[in-house]
N, C-alpha and C. Protein backbone atom coordinates (compact mmCIF):
# COMPACT_ATOMS: atom_id res chain seq x y z
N UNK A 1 0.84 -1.17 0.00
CA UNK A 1 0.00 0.00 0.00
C UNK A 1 0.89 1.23 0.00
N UNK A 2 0.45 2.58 -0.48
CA UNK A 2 0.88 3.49 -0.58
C UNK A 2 0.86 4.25 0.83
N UNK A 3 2.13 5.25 0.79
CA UNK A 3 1.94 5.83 1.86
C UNK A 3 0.66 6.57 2.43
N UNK A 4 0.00 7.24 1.49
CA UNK A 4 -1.18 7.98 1.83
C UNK A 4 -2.15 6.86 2.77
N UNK A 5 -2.33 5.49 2.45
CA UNK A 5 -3.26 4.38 2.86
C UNK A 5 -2.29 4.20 4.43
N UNK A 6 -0.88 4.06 4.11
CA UNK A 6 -0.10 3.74 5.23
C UNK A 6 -0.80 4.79 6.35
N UNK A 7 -0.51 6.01 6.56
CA UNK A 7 -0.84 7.13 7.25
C UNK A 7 -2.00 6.58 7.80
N UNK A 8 -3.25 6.98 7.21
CA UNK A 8 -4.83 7.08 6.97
C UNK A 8 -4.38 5.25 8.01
N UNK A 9 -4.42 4.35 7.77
CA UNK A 9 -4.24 3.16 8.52
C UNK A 9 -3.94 3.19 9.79
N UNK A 10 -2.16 3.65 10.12
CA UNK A 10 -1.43 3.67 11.07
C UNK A 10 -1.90 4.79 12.37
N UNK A 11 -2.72 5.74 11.36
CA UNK A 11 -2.96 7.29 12.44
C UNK A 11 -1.61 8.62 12.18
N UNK A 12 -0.41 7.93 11.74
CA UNK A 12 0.67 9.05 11.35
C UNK A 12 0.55 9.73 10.35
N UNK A 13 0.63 10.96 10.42
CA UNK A 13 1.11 11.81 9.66
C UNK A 13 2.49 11.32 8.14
N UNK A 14 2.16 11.53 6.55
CA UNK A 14 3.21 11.11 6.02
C UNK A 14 4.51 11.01 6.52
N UNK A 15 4.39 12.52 6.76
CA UNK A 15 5.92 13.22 7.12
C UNK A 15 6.32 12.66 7.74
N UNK A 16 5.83 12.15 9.25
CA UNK A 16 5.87 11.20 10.10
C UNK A 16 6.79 10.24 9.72
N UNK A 17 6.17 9.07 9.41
CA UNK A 17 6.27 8.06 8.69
C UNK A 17 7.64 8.19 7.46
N UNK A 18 7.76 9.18 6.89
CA UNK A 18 8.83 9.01 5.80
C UNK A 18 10.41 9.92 7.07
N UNK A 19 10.23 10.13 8.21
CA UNK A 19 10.79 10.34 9.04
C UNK A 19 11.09 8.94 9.85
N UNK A 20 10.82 8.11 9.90
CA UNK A 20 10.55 7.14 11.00
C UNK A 20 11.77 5.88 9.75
N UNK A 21 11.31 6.12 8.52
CA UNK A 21 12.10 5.04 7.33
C UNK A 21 13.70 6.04 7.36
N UNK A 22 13.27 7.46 7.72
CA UNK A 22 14.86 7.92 7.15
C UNK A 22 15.69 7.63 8.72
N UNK A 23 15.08 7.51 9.83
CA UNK A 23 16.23 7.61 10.92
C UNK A 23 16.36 5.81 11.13
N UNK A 24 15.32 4.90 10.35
CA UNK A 24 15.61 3.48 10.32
C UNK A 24 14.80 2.48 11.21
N UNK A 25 13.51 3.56 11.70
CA UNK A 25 12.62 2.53 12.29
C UNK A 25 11.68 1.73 11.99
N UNK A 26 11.76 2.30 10.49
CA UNK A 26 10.46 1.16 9.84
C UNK A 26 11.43 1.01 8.14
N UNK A 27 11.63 -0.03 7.60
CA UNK A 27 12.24 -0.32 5.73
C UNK A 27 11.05 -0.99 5.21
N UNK A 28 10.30 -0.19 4.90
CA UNK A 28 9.37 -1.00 3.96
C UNK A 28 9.87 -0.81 2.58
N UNK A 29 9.40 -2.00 1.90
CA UNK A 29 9.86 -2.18 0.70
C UNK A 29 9.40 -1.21 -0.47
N UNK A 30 10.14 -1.63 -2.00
CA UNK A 30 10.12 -0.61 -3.26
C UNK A 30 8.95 -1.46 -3.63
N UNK A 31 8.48 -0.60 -4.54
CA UNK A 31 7.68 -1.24 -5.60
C UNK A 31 8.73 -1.40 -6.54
N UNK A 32 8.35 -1.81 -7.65
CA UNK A 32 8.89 -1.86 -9.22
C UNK A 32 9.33 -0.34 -9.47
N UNK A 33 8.38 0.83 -9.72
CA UNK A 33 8.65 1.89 -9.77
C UNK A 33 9.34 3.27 -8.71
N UNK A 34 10.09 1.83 -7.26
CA UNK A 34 10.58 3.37 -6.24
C UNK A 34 9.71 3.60 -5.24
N UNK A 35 8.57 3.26 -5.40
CA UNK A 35 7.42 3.68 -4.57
C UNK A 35 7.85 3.04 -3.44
N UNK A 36 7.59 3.70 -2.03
CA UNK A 36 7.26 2.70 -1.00
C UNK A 36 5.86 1.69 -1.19
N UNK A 37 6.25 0.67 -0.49
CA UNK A 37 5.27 -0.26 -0.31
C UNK A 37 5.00 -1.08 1.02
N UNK A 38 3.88 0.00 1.88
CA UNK A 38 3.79 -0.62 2.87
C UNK A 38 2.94 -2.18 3.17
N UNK A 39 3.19 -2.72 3.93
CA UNK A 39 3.07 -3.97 4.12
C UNK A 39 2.35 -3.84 5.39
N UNK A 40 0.75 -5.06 5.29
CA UNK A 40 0.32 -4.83 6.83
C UNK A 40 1.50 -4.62 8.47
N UNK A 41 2.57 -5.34 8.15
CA UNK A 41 3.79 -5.72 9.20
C UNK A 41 3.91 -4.53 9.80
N UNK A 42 4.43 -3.41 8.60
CA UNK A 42 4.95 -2.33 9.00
C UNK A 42 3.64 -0.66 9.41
N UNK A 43 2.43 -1.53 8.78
CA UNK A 43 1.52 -0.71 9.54
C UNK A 43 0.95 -1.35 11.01
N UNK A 44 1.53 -2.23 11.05
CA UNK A 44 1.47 -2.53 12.74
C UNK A 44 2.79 -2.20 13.50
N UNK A 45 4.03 -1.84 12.90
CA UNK A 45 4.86 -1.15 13.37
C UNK A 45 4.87 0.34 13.86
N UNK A 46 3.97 0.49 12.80
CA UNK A 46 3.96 1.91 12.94
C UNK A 46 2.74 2.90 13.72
N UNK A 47 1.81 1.83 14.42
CA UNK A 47 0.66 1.81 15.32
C UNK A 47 1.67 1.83 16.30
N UNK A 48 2.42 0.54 16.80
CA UNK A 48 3.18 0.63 18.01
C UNK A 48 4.37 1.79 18.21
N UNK A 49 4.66 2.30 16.79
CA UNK A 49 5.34 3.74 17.63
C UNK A 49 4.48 4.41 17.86
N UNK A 50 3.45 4.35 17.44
CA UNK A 50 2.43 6.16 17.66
C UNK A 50 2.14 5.87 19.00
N UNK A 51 1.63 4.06 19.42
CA UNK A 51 1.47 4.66 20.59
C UNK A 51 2.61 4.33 21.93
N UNK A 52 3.72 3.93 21.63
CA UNK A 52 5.16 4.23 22.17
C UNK A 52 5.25 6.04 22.43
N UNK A 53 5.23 6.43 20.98
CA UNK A 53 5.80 7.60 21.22
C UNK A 53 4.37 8.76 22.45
N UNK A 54 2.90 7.97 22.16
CA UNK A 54 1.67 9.26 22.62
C UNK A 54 2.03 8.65 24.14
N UNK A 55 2.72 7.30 24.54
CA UNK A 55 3.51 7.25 25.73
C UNK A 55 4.25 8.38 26.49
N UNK A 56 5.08 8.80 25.31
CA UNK A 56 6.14 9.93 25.97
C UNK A 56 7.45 9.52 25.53
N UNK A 57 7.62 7.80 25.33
CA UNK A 57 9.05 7.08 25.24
C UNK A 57 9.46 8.23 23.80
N UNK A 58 11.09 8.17 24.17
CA UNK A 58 12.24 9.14 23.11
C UNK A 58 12.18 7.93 21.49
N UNK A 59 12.72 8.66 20.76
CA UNK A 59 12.59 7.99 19.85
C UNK A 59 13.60 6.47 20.08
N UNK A 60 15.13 6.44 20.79
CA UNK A 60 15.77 6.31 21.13
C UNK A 60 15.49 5.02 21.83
N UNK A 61 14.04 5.27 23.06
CA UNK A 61 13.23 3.97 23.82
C UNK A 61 12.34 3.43 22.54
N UNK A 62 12.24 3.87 21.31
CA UNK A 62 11.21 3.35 20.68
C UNK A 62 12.15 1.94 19.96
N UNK A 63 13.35 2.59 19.83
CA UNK A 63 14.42 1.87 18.97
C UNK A 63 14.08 0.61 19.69
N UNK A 64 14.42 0.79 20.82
CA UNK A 64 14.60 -0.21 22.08
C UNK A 64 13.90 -1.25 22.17
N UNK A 65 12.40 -0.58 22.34
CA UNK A 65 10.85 -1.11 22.13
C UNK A 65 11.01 -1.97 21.31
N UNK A 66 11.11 -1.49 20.27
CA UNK A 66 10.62 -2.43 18.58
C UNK A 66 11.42 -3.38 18.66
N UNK A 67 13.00 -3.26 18.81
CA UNK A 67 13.83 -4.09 19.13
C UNK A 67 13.33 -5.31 20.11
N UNK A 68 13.13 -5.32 21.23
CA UNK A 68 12.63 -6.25 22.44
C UNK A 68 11.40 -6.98 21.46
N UNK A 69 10.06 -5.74 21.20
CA UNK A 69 8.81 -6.70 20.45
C UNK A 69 9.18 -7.19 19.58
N UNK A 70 10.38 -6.92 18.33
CA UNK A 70 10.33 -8.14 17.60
C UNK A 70 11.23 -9.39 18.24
N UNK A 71 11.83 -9.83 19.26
CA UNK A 71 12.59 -10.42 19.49
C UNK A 71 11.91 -11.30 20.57
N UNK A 72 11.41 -12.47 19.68
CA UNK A 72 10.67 -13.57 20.56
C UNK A 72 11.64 -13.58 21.67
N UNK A 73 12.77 -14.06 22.09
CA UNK A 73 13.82 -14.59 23.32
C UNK A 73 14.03 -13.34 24.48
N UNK A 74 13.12 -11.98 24.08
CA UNK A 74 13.63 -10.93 24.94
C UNK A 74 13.31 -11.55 26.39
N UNK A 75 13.69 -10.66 27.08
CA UNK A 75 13.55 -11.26 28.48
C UNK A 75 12.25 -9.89 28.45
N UNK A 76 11.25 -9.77 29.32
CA UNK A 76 10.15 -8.94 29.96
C UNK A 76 10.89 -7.77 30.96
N UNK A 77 12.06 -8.36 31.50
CA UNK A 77 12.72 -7.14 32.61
C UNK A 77 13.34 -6.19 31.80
N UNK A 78 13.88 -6.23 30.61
CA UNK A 78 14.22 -5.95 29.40
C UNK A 78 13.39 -4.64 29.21
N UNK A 79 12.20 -5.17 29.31
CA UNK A 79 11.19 -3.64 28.53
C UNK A 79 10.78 -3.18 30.19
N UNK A 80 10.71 -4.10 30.77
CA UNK A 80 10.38 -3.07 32.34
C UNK A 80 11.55 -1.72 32.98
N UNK A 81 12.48 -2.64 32.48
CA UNK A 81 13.66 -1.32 33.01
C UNK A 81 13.28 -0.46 31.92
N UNK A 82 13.11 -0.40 31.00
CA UNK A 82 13.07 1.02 29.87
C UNK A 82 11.75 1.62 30.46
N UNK A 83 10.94 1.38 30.69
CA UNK A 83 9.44 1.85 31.18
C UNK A 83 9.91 2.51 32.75
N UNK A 84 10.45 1.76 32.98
CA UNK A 84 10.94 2.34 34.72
C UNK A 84 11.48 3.20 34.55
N UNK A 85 12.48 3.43 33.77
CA UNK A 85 13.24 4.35 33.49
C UNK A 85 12.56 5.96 32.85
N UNK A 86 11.14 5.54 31.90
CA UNK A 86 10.73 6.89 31.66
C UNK A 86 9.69 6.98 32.94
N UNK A 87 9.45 6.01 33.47
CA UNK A 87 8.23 7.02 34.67
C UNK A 87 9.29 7.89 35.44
N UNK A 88 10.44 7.60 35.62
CA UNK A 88 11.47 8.58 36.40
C UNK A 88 11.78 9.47 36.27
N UNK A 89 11.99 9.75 35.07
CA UNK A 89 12.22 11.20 33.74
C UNK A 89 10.88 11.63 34.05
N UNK A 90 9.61 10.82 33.57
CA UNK A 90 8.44 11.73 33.56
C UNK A 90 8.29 12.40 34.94
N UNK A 91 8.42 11.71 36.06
CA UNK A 91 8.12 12.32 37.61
C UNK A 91 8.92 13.48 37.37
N UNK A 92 10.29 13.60 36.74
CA UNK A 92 11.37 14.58 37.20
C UNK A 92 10.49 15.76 36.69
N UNK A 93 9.91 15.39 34.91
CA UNK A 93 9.63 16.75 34.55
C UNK A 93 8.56 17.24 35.38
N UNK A 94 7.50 16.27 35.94
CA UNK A 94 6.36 16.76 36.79
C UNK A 94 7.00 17.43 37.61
N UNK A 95 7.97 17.56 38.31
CA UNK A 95 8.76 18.18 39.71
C UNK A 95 8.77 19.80 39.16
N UNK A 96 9.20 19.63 37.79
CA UNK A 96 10.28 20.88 36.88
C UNK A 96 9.34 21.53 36.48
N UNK A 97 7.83 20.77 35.99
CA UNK A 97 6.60 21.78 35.62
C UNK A 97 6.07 21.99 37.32
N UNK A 98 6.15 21.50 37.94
CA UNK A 98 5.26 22.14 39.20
C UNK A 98 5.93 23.03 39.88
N UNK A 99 7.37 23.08 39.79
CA UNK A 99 8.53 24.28 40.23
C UNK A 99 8.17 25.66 39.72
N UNK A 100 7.82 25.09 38.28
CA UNK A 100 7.50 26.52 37.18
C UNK A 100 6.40 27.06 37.41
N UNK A 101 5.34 26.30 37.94
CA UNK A 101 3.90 26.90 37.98
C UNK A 101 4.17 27.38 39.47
N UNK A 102 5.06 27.00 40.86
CA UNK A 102 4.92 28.13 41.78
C UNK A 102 5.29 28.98 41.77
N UNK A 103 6.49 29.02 40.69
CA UNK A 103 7.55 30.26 40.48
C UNK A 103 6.63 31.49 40.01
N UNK A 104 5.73 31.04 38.36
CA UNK A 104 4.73 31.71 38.15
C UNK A 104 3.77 32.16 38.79
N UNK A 105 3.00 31.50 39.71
CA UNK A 105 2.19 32.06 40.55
C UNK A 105 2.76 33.21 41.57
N UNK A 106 3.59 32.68 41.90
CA UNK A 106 4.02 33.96 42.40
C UNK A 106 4.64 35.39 42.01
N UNK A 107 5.04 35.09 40.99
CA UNK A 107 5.06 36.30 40.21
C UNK A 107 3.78 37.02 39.56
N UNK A 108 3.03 36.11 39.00
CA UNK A 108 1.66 37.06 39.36
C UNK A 108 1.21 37.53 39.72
N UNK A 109 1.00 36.73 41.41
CA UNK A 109 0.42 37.41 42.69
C UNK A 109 1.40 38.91 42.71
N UNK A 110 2.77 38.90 42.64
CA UNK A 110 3.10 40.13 42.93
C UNK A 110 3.02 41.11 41.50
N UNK A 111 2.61 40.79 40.78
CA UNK A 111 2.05 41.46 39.31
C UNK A 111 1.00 42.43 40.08
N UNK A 112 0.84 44.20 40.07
CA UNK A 112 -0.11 44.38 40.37
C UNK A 112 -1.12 44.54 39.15
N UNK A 113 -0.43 44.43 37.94
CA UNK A 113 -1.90 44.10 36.68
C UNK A 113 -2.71 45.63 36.36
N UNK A 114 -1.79 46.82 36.84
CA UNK A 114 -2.73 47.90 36.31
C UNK A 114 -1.99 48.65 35.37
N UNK A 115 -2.20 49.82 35.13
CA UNK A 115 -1.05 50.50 34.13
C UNK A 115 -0.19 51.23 34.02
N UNK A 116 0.64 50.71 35.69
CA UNK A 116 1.83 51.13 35.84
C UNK A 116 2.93 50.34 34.92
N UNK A 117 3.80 50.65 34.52
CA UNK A 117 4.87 49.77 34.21
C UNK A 117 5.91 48.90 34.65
N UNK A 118 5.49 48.92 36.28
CA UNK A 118 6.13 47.91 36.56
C UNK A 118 6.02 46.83 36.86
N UNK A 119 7.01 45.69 36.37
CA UNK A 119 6.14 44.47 36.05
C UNK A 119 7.22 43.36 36.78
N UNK A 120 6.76 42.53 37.45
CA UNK A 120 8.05 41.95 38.81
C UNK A 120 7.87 40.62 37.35
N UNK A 121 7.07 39.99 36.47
CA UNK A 121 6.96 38.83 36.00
C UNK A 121 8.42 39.54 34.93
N UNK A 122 8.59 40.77 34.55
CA UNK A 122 9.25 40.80 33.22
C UNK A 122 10.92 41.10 34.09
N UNK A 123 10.77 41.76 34.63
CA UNK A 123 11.70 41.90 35.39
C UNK A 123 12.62 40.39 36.44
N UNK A 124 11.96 39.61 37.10
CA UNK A 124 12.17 38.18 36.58
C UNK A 124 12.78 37.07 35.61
N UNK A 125 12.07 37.36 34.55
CA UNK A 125 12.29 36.80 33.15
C UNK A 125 14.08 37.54 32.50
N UNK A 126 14.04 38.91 32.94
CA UNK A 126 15.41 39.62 32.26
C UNK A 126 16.45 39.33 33.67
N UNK A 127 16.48 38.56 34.38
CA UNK A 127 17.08 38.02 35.82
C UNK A 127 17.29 39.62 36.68
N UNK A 128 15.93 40.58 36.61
CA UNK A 128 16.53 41.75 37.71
C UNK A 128 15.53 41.58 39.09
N UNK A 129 14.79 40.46 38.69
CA UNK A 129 14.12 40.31 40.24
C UNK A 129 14.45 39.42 41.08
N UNK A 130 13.93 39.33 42.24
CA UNK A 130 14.12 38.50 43.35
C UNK A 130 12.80 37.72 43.26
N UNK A 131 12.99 36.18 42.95
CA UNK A 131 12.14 35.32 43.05
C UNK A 131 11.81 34.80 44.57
C-alpha cells in the first residue's frame, strides 16, 4: 500500500512516517517503480510507535521497544527497566513543571496588573528580580 493508505491506517502523519524510514525505524519495501510499499507488518509497526511515542518514550526507547517486540527470546525485565526508566524522567519533569507553575504564581500574585509599568513577571524573566 501506498503511503497515503499507510498514514490514513497507522494514524501518522506522512511526514511522520517518511521520518521514522529515514532515521531506520520502519524499511518498507520498493515497488517496481521506487514507490514505498507498505506492508500490513509495517503498519502494525507503525501503530506501536504512535502509541510508544503518545507514551512519551524518546525515539531512542522506541528503537529499544521495537527491538525487544520483535525479538521472541527478549527477556520482559528488558522492557520493564526502559518503562521504569521513563516514569522517572516523567516524575522529574512533573517536579520541573510544578517548580515553574509556583515560580509563576508567584510572580503574578506580585504582578499588580494595572497601568503602571512595573512588572516583577518581566523583570524576573530579564534576571533583575528576586524570586
Amino acid at each position: 500500500m501506498n503511503i497515503g493508505t499507510a498514514a490514513s491506517r497507522s494514524g501518522l502523519p506522512a511526514k511522520t512516517i517518511r521520518y521514522y524510514e529515514e532515521i531506520g525505524l520502519i524499511d518498507p519495501a520498493r515497488a517496481g517503480n521506487g514507490y514505498r510499499d507498505y506492508s500490513g507488518d509495517d503498519i502494525h509497526r507503525l501503530a506501536f510507535l504512535k502509541r510508544a511515542r503518545n507514551l512519551g518514550f524518546s525515539i531512542d526507547d522506541c528503537r529499544q521497544l521495537m527491538a525487544l517486540y520483535q525479538d521472541r527470546s527478549r527477556a520482559s525485565q528488558d522492557v520493564r527497566a526502559i518503562a521504569a526508566a521513563h516514569v522517572i524522567a516523567i516524575e522529574e519533569k512533573v517536579r520541573e513543571l510544578q517548580s515553574m507553575r509556583a515560580t509563576l504564581q508567584t510572580l503574578i500574585h506580585a504582578c499588580h496588573g494595572d497601568q503602571r509599568p512595573d512588572c516583577p513577571i518581566l523583570e524576573e524573566i530579564a534576571g533583575e528580580g528576586v524570586s
